[in-house]
Structures are given as C-alpha cells and as structure tokens.
C-alpha atoms as a PDB file:
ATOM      1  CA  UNK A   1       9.509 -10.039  -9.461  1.00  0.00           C
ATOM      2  CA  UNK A   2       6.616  -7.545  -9.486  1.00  0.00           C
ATOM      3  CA  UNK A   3       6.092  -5.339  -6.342  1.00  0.00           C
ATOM      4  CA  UNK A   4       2.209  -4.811  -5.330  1.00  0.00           C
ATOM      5  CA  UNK A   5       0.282  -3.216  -2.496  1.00  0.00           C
ATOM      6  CA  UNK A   6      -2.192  -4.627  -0.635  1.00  0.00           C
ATOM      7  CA  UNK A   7      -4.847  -1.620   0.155  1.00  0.00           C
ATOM      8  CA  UNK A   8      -6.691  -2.505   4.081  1.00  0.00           C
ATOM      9  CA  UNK A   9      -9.013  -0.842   6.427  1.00  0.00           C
ATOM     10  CA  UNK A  10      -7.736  -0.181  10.124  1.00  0.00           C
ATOM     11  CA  UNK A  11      -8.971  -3.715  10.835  1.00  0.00           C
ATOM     12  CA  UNK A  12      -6.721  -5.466   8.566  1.00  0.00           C
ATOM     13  CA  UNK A  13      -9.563  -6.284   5.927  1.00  0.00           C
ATOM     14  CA  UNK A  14      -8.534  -5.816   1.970  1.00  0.00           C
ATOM     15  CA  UNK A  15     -10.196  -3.639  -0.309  1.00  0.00           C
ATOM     16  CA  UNK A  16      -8.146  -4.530  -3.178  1.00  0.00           C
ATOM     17  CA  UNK A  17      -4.414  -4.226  -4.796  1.00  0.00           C
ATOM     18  CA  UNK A  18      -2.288  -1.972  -6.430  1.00  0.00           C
ATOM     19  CA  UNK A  19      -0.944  -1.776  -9.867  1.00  0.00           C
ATOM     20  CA  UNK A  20       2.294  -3.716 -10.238  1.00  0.00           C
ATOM     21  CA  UNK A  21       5.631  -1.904 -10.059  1.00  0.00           C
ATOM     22  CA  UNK A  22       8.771  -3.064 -11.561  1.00  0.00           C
ATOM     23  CA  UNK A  23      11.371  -1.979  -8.471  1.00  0.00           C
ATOM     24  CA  UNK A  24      10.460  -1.308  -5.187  1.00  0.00           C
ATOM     25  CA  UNK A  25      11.304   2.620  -5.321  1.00  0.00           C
ATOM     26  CA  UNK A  26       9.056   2.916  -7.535  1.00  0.00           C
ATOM     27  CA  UNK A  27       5.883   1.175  -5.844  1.00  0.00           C
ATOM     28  CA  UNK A  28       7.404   3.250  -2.937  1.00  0.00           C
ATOM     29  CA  UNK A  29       7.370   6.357  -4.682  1.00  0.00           C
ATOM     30  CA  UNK A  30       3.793   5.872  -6.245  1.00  0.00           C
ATOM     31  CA  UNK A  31       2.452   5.256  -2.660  1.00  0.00           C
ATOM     32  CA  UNK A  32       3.855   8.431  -1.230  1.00  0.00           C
ATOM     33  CA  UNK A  33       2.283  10.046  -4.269  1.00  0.00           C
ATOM     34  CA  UNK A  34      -1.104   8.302  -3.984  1.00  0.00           C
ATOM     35  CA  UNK A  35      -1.812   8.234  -0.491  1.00  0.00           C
ATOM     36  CA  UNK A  36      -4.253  11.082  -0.192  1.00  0.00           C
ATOM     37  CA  UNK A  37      -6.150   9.303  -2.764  1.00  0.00           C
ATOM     38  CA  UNK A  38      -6.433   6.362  -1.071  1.00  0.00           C
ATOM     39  CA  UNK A  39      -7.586   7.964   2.247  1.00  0.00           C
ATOM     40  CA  UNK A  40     -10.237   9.343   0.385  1.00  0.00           C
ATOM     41  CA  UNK A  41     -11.150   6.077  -0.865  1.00  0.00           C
ATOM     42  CA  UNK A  42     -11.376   4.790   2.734  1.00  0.00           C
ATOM     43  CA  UNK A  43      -7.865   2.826   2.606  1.00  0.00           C
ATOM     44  CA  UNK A  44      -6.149   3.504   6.174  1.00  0.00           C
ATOM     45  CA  UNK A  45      -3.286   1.160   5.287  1.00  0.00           C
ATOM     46  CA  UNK A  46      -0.801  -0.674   3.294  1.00  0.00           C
ATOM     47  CA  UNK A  47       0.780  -3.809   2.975  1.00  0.00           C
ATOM     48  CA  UNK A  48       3.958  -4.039   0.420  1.00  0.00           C
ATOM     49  CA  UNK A  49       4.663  -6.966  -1.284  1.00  0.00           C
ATOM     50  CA  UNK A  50       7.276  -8.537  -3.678  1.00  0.00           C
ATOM     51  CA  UNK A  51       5.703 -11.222  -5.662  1.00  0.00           C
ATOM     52  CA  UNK A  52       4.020 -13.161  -2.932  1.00  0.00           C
ATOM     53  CA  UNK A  53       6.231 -12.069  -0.166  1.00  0.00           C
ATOM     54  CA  UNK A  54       5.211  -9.889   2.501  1.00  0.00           C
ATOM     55  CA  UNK A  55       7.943  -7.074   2.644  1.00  0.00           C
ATOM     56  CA  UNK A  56       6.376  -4.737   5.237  1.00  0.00           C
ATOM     57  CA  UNK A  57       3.390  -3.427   6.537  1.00  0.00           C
ATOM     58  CA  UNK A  58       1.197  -2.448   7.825  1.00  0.00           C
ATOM     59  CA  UNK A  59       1.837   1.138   7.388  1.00  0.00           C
ATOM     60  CA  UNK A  60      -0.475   3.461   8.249  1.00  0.00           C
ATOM     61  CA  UNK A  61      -1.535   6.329   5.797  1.00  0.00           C
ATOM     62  CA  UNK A  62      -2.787   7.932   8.372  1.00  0.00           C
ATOM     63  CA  UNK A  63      -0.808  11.094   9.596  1.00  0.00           C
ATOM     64  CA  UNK A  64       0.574  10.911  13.492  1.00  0.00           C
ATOM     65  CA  UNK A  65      -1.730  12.434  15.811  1.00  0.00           C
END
C-alpha cells in the first residue's frame, strides 16, 4: 500500500495531500520533519492514511498550549 496525509484546517476542511510514502515510518518521519512548513502554509492538522484507510488523525500540528 502507499501511506498519504491528508493536510486540514482546524475545521476539518482539506487543503490537499501529501506525497506518498512507501512505510509508515517514513510518512511519519517526513511529517515530524515538515510540520513547521505546513503551519506556515496554514495546515493545523493531519489525517494519516494507508491506501484508503483512515489510520489516525486528526493530529494537531499545533504545539500544546
């Protein structure tokens, strides 16, 4: 299968999708690399996904307040 993320506002609307990944550590990985990038581009969270299955999400990329 291909892993993907789903990139989402706060309100649950997409903005678009990632690259695919072969594994899931590495779509993992790339997101923890990539997420200051995509706050800058206005994504507040993430959605992973292995093919068309839902793995987890919505995660935040938001920091804890």
């Amino acid at each position: 299968m291909t892993w993907t993320w789903t990139f989402e506002t706060s309100s649950g609307d997409v903005t678009g999708r990632s690259e695919t990944f072969e594994s899931r550590g590495d779509a993992e990985s790339w997101v923890g690399e990539a997420f200051g990038d995509l706050l800058e581009q206005g994504i507040d969270q993430v959605r992973l996904f292995d093919g068309e299955s839902e793995i987890y999400g919505p995660m935040s990329l938001h920091p804890d307040s």
